[in-house]
C-alpha atoms as a PDB file:
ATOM      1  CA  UNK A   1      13.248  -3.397  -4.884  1.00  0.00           C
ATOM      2  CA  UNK A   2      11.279  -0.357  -4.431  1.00  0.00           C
ATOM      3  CA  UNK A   3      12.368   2.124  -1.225  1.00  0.00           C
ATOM      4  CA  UNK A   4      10.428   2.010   1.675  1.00  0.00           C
ATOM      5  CA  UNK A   5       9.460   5.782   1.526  1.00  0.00           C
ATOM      6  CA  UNK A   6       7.822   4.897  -2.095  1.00  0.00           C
ATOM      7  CA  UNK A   7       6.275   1.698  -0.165  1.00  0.00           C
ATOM      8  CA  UNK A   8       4.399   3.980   2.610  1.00  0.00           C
ATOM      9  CA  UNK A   9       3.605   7.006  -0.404  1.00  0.00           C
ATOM     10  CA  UNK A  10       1.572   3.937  -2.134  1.00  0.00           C
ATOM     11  CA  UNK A  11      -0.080   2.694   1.187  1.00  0.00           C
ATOM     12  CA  UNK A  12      -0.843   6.374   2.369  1.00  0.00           C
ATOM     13  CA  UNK A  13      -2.718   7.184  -0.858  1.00  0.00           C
ATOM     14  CA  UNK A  14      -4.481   3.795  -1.125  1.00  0.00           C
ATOM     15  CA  UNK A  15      -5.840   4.637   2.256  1.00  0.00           C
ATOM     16  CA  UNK A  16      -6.577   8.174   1.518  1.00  0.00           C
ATOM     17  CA  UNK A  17      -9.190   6.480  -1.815  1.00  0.00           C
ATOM     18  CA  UNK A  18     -10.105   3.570   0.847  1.00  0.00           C
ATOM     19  CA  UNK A  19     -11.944   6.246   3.458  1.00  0.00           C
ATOM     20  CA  UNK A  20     -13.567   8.367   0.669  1.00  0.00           C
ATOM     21  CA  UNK A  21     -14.712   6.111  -1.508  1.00  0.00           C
ATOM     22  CA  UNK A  22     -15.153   2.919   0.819  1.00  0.00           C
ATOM     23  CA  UNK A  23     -13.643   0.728  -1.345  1.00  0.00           C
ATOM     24  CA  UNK A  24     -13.879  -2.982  -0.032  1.00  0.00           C
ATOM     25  CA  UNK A  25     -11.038  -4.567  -2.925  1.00  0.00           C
ATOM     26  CA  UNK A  26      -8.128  -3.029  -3.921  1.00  0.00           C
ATOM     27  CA  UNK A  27      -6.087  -5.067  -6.965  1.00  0.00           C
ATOM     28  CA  UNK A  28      -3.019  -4.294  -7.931  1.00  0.00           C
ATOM     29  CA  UNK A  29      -1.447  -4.969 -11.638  1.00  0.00           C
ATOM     30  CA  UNK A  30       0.033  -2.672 -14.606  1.00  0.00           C
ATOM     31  CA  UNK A  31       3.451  -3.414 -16.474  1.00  0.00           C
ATOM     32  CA  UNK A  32       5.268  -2.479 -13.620  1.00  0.00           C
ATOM     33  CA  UNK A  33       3.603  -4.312 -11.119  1.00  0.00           C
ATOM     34  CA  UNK A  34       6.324  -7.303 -11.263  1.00  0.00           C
ATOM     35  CA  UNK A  35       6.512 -10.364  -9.259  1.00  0.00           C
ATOM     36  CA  UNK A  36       9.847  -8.756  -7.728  1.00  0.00           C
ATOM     37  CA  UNK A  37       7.901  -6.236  -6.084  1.00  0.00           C
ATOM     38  CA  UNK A  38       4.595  -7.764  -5.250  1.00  0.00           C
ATOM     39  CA  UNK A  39       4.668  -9.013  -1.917  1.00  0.00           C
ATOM     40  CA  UNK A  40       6.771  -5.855  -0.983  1.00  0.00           C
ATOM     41  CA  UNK A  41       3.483  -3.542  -2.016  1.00  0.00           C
ATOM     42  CA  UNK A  42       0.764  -6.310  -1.360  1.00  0.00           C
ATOM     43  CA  UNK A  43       2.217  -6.227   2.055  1.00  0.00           C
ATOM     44  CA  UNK A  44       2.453  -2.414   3.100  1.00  0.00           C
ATOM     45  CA  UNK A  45      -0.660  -1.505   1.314  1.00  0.00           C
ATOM     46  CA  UNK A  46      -2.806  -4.380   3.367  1.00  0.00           C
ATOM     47  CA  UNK A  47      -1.433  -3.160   6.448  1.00  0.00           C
ATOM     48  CA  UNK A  48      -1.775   0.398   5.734  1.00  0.00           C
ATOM     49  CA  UNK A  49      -5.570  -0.173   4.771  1.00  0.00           C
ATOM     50  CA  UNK A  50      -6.506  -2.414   7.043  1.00  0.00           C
ATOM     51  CA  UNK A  51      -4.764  -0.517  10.655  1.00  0.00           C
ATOM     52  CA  UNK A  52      -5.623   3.083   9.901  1.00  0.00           C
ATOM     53  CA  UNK A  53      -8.906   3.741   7.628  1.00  0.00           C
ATOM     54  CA  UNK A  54     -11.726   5.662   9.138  1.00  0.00           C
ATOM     55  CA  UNK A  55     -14.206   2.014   9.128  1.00  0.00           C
ATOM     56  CA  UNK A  56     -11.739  -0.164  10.087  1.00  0.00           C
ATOM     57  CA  UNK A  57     -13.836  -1.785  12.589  1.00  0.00           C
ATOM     58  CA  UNK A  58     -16.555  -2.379  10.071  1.00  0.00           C
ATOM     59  CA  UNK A  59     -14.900  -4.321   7.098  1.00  0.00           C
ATOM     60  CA  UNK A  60     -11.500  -5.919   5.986  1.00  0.00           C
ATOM     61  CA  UNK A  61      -9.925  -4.299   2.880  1.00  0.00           C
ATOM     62  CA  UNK A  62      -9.238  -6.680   0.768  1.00  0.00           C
ATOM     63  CA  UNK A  63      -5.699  -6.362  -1.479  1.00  0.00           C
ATOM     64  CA  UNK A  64      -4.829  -8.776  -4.276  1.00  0.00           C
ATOM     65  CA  UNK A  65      -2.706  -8.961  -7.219  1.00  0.00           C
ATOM     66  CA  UNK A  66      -4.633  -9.107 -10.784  1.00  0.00           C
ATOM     67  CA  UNK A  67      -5.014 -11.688 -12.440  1.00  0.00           C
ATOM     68  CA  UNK A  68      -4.327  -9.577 -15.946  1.00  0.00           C
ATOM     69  CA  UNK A  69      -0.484  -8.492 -15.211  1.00  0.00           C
ATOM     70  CA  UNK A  70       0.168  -5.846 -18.227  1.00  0.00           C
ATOM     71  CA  UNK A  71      -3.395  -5.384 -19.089  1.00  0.00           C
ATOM     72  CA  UNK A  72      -4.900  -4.609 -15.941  1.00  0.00           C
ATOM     73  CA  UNK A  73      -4.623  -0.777 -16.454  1.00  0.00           C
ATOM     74  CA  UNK A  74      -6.542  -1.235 -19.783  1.00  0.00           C
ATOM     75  CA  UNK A  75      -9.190  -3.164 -18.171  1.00  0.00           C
ATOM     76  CA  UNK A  76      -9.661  -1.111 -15.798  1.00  0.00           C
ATOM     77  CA  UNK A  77     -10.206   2.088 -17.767  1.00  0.00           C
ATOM     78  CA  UNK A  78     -12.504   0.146 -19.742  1.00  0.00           C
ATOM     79  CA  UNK A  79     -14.788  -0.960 -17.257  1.00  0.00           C
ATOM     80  CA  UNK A  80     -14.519   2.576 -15.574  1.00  0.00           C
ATOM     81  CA  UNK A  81     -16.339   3.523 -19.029  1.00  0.00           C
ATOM     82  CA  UNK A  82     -18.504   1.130 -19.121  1.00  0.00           C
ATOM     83  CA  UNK A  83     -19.773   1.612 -15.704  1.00  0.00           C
ATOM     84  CA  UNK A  84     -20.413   4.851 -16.202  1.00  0.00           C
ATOM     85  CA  UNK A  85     -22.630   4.375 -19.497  1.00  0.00           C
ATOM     86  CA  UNK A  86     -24.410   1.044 -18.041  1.00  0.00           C
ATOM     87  CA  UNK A  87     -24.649   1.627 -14.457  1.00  0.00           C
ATOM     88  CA  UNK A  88     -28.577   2.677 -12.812  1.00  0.00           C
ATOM     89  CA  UNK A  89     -29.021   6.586 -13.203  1.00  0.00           C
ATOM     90  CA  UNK A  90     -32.012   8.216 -10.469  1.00  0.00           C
ATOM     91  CA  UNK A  91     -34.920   9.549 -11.819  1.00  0.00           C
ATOM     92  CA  UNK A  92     -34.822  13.328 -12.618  1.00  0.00           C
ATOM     93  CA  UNK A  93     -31.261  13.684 -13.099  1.00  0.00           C
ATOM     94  CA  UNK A  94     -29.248  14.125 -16.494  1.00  0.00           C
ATOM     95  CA  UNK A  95     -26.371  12.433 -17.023  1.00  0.00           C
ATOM     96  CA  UNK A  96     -23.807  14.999 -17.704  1.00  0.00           C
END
């Protein structure tokens, strides 16, 4: 069971991603994200996104585990690509 100094690290940086980017879902997965420590970072990291970010009044951050377990991290990276080659581009400006 992870400490609960590495519990609020996690939460604090999720939040720190949550008010610059203005993320809306955060999900959670990767080889080490076990079903032993789930609810333990499912927990803090709802609560730490949800009673401190910048918009809190405006939405509900959303935290769920994936779906994908060890292959989440691949997935991810891939659609990260992805995005970035398929995803609308304004007029005028290269793609660098």
């Amino acid at each position: 069971m992870p400490y609960r100094g590495e519990k609020r690290s996690g939460g604090t940086r999720t939040l720190g991603l949550v008010d610059l980017l203005g993320i809306d879902v955060i999900v959670l997965g990767g080889p080490f994200f076990t079903d032993d420590v789930a609810e333990f970072y499912l927990d803090e990291i709802g609560r730490a996104v949800n009673e401190f970010p910048t918009a809190r009044r405006l939405r509900r951050v959303e935290v769920e585990a994936s779906v994908l377990s060890a292959e989440s991290a691949a997935v991810g990276a891939a659609s990260t690509l992805f995005h970035a080659t398929f995803a609308p581009w304004p007029r005028g400006r290269d793609r660098a």
